[in-house]
Structures are given as C-alpha cells and as structure tokens.
N, C-alpha and C. Protein backbone atom coordinates (compact mmCIF):
# COMPACT_ATOMS: atom_id res chain seq x y z
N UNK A 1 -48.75 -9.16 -21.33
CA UNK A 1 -47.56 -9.67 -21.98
C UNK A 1 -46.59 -8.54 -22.33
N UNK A 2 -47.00 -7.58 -22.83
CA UNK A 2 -46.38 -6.07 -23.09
C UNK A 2 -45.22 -5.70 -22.03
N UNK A 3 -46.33 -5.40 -21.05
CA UNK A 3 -45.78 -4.97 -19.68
C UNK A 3 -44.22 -5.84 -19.62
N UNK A 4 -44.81 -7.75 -19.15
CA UNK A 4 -43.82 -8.21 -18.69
C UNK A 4 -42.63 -8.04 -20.01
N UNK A 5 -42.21 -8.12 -21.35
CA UNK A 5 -41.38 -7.65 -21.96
C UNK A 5 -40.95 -6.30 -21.43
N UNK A 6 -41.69 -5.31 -21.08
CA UNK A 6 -40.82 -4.27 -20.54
C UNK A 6 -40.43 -3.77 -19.22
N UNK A 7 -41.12 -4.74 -18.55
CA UNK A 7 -40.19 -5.09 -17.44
C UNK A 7 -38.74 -5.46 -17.46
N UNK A 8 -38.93 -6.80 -18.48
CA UNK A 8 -37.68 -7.34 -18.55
C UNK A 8 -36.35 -6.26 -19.13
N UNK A 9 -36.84 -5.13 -20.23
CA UNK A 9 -35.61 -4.49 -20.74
C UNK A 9 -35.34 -3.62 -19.80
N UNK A 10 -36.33 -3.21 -19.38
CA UNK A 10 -35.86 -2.15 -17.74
C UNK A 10 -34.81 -2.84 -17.42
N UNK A 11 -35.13 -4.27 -16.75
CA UNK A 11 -33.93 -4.70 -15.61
C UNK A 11 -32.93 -5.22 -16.47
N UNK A 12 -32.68 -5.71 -17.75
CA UNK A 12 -31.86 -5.54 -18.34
C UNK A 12 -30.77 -4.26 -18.56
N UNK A 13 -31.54 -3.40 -18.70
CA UNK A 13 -31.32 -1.76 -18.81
C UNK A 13 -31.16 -1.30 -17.48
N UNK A 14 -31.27 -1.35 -16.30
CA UNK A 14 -30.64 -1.22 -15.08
C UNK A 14 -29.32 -2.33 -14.82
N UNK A 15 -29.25 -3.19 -15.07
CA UNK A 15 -27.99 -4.51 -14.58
C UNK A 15 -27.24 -3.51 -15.69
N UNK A 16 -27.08 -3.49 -17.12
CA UNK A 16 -25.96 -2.47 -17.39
C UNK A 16 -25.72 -1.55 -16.72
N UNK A 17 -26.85 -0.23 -16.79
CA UNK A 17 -26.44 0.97 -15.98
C UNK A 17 -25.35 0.59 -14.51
N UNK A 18 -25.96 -0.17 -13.93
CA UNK A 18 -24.90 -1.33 -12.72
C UNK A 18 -23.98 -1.44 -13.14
N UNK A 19 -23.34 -2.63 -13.98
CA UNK A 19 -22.23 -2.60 -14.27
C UNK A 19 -20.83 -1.18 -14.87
N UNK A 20 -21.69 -0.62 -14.98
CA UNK A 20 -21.27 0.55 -15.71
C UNK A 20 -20.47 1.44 -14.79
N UNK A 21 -21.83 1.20 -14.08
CA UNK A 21 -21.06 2.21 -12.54
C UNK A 21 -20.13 1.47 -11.98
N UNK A 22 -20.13 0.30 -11.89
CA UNK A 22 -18.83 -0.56 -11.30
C UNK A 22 -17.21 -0.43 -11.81
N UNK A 23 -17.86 -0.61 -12.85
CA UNK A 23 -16.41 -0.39 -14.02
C UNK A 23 -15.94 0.89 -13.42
N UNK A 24 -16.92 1.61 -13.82
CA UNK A 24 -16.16 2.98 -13.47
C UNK A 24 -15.70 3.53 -12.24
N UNK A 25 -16.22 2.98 -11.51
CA UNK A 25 -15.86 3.37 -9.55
C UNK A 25 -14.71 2.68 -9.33
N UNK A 26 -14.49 1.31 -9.88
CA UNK A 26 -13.11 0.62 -10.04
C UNK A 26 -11.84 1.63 -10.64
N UNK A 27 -12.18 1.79 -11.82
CA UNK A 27 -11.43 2.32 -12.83
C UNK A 27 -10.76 4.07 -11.99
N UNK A 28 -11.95 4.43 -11.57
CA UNK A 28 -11.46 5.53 -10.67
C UNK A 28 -10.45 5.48 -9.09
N UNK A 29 -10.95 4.43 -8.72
CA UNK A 29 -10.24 3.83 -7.28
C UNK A 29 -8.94 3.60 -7.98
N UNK A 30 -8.73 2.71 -8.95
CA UNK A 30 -6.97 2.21 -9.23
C UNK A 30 -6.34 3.61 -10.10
N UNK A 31 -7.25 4.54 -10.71
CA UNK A 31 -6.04 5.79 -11.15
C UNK A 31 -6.03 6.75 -10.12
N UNK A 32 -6.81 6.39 -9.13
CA UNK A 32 -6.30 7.59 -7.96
C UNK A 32 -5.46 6.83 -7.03
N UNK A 33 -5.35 5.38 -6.87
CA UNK A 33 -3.99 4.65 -5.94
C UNK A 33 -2.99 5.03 -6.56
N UNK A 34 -2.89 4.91 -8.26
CA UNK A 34 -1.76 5.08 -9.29
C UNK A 34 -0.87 6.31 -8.94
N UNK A 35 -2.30 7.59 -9.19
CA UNK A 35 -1.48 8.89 -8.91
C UNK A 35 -0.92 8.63 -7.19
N UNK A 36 -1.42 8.13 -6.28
CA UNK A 36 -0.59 8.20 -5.09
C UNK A 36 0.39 7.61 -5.22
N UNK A 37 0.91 6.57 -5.60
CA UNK A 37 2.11 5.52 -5.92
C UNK A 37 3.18 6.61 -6.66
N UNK A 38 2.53 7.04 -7.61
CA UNK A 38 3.49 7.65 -8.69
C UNK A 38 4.18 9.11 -7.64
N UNK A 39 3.06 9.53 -6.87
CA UNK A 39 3.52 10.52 -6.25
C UNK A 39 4.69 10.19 -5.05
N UNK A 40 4.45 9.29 -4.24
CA UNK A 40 4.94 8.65 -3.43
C UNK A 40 6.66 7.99 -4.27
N UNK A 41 6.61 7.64 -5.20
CA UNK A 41 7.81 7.24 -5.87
C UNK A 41 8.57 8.68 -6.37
N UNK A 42 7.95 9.71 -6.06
CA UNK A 42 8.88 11.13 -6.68
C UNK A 42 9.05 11.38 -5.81
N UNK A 43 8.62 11.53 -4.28
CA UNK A 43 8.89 11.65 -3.38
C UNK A 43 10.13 10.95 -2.42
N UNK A 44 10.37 10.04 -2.90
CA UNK A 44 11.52 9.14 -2.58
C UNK A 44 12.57 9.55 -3.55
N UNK A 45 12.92 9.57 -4.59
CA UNK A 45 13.60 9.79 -5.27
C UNK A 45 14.28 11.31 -4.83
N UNK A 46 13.53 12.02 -4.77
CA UNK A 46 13.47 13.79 -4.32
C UNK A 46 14.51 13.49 -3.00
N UNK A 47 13.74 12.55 -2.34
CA UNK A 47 14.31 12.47 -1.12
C UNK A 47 16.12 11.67 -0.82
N UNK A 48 16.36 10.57 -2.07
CA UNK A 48 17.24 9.87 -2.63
C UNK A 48 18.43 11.19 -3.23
N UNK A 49 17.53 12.13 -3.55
CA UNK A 49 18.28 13.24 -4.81
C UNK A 49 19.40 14.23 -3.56
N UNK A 50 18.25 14.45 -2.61
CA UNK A 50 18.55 15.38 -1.23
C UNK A 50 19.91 14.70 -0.61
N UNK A 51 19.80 13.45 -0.35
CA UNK A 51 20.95 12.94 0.81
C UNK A 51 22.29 12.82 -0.75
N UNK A 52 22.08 12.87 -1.63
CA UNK A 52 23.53 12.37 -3.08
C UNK A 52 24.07 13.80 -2.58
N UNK A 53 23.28 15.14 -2.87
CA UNK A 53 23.31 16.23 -2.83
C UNK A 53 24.50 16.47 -1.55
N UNK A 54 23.67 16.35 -0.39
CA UNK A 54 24.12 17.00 0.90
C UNK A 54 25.42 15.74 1.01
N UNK A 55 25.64 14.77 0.79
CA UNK A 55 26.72 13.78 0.62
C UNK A 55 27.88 14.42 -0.09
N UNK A 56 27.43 15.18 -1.31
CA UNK A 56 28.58 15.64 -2.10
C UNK A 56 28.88 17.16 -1.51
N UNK A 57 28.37 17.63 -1.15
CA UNK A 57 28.61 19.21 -0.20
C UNK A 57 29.55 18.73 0.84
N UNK A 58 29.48 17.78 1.64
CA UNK A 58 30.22 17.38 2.87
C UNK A 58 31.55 17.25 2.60
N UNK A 59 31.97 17.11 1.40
CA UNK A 59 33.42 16.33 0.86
C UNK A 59 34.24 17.34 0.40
C-alpha cells in the first residue's frame, strides 16, 4: 500500500516537472519570435529612415 501511494506522488511529481518544462519551452519559443519581430520592425524603420534621408539629399 506504501509503495502504491508513492508511486502515485512520483507521477504526480513528474506530470508537474512536465508541465513545467512546457510552460517554459513555450514561454522561451514566443520571447525569442518577439525579439525577431522587434528586430525585424527596427530594421524596416532603419530602412524607412535611409530612403526619407537619401530623398531629402536629392532635392
């Protein structure tokens, strides 16, 4: 009877450790798309900044 109670908190105690890691592999996947987005949006802008620039030199 022992045993099977500590069986059960093991796999209780593994399905968290699981979830845990999920959360977090998620949580890591969407702030490293974020930093690409965010980078990718300075990059346009930079690039937006370049043609105002060389537009107003021409004149």
């Amino acid at each position: 009877m022992a045993i099977l109670l500590m069986s059960e908190n093991l796999l209780k105690e593994n399905t968290l450790v699981k979830k845990i890691a999920v959360l977090f592999s998620l949580t890591l996947v969407f702030a490293l798309a974020g930093c690409n987005t965010v980078k990718g949006v300075g990059q346009d802008v930079q690039k937006a900044g370049s043609v105002i620039e060389d537009s107003v030199k021409k004149k």
